[in-house]
C-alpha atoms as a PDB file:
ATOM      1  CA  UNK A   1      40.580 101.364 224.707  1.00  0.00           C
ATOM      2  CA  UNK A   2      42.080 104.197 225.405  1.00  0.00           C
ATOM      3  CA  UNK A   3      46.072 103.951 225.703  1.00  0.00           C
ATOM      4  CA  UNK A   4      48.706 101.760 223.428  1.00  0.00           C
ATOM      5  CA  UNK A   5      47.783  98.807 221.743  1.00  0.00           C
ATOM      6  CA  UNK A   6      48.767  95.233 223.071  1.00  0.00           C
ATOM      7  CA  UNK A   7      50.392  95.265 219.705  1.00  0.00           C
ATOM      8  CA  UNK A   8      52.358  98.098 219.912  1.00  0.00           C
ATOM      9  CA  UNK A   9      54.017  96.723 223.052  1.00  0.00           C
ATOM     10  CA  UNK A  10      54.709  93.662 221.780  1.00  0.00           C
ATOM     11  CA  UNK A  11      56.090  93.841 218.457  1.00  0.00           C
ATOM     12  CA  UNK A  12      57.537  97.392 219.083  1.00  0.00           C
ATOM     13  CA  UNK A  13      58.097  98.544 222.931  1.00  0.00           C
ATOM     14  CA  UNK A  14      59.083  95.640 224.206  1.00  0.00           C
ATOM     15  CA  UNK A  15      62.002  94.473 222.054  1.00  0.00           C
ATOM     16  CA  UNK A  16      63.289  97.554 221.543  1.00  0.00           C
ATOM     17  CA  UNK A  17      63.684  97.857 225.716  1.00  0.00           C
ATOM     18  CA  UNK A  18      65.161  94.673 225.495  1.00  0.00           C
ATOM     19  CA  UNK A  19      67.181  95.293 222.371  1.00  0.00           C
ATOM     20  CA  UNK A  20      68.381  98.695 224.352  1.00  0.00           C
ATOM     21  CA  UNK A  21      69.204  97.246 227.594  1.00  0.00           C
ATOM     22  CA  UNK A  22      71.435  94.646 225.662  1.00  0.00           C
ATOM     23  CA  UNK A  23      73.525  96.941 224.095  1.00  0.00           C
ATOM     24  CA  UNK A  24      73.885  99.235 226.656  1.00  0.00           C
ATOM     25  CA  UNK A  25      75.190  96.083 228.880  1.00  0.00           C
ATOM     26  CA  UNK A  26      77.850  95.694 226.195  1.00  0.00           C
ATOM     27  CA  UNK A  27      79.535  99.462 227.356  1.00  0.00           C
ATOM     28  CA  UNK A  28      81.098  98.621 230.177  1.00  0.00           C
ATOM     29  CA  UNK A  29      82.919 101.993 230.677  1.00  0.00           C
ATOM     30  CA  UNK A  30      78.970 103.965 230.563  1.00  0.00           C
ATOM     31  CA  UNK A  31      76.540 101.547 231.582  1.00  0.00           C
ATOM     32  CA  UNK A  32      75.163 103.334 233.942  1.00  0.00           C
ATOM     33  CA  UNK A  33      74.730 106.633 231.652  1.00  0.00           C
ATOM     34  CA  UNK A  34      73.424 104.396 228.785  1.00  0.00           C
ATOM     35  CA  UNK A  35      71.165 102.777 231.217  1.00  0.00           C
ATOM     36  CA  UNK A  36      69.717 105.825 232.347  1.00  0.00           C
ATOM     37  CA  UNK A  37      69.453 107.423 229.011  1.00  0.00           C
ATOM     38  CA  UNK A  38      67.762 104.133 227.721  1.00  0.00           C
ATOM     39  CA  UNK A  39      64.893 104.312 230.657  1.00  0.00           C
ATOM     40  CA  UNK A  40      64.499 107.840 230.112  1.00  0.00           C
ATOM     41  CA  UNK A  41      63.861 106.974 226.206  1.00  0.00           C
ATOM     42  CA  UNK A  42      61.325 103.998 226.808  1.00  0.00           C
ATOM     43  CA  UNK A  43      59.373 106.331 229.690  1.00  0.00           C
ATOM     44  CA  UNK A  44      58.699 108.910 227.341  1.00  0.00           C
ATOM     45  CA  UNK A  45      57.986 106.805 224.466  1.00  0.00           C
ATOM     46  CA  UNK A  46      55.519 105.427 226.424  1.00  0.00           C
ATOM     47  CA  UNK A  47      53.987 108.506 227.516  1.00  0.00           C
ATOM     48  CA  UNK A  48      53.622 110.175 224.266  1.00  0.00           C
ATOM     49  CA  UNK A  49      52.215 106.439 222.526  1.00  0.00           C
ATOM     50  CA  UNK A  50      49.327 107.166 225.662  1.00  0.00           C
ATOM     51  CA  UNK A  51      48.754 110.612 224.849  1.00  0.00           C
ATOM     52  CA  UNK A  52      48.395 110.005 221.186  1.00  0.00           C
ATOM     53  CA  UNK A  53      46.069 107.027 221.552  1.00  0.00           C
ATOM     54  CA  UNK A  54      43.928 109.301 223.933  1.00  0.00           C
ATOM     55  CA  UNK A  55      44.014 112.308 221.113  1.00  0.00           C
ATOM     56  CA  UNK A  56      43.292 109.253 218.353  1.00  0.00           C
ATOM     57  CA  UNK A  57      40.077 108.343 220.351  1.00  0.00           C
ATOM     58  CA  UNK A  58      38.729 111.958 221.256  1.00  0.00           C
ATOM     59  CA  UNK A  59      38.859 112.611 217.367  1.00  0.00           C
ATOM     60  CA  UNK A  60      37.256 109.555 216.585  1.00  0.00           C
ATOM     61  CA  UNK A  61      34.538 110.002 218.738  1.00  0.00           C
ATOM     62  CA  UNK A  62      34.275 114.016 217.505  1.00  0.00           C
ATOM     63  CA  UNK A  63      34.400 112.427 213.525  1.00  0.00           C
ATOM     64  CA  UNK A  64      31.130 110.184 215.024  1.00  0.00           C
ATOM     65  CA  UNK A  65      29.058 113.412 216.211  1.00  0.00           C
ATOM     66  CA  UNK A  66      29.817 115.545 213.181  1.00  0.00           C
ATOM     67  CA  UNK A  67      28.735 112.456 210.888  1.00  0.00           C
ATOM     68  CA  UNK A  68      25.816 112.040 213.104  1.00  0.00           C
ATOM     69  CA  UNK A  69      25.042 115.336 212.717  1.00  0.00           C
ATOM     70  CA  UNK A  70      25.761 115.500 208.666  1.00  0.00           C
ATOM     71  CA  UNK A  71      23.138 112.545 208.510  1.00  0.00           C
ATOM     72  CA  UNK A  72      19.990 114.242 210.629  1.00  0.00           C
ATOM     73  CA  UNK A  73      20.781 117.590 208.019  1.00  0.00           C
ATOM     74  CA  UNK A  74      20.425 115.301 205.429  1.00  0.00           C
ATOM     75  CA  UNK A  75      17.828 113.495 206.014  1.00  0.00           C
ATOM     76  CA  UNK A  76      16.024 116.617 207.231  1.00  0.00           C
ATOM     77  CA  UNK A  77      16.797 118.297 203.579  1.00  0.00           C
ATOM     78  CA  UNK A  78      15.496 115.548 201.529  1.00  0.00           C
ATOM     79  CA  UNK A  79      12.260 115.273 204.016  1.00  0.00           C
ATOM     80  CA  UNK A  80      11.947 118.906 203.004  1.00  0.00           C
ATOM     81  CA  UNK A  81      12.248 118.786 199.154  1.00  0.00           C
ATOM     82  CA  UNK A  82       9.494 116.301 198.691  1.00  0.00           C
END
């Protein structure tokens, strides 16, 4: 899956939008300033969870080669020592 996890959004994301958008309704002299700031903050939260979770994966897959690659060395040095 590449992207944030289902959990992420809902136990994190999510409420603190909400949370966010409720205090920000509570200014009434900057609402439209906090509202904007508070946007801004959940957009790029979201875009750097997304980039992370696609950085996570790509090294997870690398970690998967080199191990794969560890293993035929290995298995080619003990085939040799016999």
């Amino acid at each position: 899956m590449v992207g944030p996890s289902i959990i992420f959004y809902i136990f994190f994301a999510i409420p603190y939008i909400f949370l966010m958008y409720w205090l920000v309704k509570q200014d009434k002299k900057k609402y439209a300033w906090g509202l904007a700031i508070v946007t801004i903050i959940a957009i790029v939260g979201i875009i750097v969870s997304q980039k992370a979770s696609k950085v996570a994966i790509e090294n997870y897959k690398q970690h998967q080669i080199d191990a794969r690659e560890i293993e035929r060395e290995n298995r080619q040095d003990s085939l040799n020592n016999r």
